[in-house]
Protein backbone atom coordinates (compact mmCIF):
# COMPACT_ATOMS: atom_id res chain seq x y z
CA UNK A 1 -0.10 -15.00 17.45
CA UNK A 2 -0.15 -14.46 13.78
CA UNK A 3 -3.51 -13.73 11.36
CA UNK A 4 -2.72 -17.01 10.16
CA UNK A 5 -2.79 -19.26 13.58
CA UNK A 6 -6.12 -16.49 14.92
CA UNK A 7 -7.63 -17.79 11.77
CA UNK A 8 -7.20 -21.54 12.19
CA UNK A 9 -9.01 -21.37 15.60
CA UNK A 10 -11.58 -19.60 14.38
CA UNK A 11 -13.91 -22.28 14.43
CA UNK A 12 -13.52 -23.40 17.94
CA UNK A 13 -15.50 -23.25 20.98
CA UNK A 14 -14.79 -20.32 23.50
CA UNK A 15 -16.26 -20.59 27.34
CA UNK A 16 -16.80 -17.15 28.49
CA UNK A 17 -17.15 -16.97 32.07
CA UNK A 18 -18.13 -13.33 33.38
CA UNK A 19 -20.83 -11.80 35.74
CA UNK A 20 -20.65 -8.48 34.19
CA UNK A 21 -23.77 -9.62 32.22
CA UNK A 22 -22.23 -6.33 29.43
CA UNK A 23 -19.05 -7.79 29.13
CA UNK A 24 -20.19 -11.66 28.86
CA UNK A 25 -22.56 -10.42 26.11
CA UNK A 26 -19.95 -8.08 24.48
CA UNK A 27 -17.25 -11.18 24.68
CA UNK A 28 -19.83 -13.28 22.86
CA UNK A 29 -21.04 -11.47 19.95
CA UNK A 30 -17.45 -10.55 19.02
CA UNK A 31 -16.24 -13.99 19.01
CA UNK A 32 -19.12 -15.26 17.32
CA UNK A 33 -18.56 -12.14 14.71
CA UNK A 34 -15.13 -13.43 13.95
CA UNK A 35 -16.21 -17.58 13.76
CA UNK A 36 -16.03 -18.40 17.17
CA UNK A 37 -18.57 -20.76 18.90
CA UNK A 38 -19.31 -19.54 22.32
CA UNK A 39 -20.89 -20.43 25.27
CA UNK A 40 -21.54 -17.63 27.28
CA UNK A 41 -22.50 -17.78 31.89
CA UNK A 42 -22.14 -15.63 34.26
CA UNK A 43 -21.34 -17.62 37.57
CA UNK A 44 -18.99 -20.18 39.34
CA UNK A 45 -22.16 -22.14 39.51
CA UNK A 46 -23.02 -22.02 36.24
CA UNK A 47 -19.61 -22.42 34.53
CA UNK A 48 -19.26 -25.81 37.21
CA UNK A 49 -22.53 -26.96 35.64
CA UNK A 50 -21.80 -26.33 31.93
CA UNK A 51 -18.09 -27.76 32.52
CA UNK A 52 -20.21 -31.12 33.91
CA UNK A 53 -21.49 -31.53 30.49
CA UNK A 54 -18.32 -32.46 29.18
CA UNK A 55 -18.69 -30.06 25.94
CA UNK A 56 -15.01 -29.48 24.43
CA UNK A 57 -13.96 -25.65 25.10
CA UNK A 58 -10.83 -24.86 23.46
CA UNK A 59 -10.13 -21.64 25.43
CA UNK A 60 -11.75 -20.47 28.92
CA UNK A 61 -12.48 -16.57 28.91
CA UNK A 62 -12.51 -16.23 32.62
CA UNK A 63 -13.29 -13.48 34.59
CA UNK A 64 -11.07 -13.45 38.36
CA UNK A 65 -13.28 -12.12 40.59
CA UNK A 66 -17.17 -13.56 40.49
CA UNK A 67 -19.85 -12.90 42.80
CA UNK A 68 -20.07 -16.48 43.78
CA UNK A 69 -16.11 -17.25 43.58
CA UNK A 70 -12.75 -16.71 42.41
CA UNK A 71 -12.01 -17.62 38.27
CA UNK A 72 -8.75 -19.71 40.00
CA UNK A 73 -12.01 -21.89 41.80
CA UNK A 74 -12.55 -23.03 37.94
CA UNK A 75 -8.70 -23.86 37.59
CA UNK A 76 -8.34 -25.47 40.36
CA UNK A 77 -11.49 -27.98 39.26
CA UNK A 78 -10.11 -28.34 35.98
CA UNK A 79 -6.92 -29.36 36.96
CA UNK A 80 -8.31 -31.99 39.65
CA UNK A 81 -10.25 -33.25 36.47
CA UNK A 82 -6.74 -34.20 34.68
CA UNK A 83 -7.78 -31.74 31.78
CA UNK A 84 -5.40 -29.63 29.81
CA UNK A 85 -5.03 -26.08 31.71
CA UNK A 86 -2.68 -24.02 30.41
């Protein structure tokens, strides 16, 4: 990706789904540093709920391995939900 396409996203909306509470935090304040909106949980549960509310995300930050599930237990919801996963 160049500077020029990282800057063009820069104002979108990042999901960051960790439950290394450090990490989440440290996710979040550098994307918001750099223009980023984000919207920081740290569970399957939570990330399920927030994902209910229908709020665009442009990109999912998603940890694999979370206490309550697996990041692929997000994918797999998405895609039953007909949504863009790439």
């Amino acid at each position: 990706m160049s500077l020029d396409q990282f800057q063009e996203l820069s104002s979108g909306h990042i999901f960051v789904v960790d439950d290394d509470l450090i990490l989440n935090e440290l996710f979040c304040n550098f994307l918001n540093s750099k223009g980023f909106n984000t919207t920081g949980v740290g569970s399957l549960n939570e990330a399920f709920e927030v994902l209910k509310t229908n709020v665009p995300m442009d990109l999912i930050l998603l940890d694999y391995q979370l206490g309550d599930g697996t990041g692929l237990d997000v994918v797999s919801r998405l895609g039953g939900e007909n949504k863009e996963v790439l």
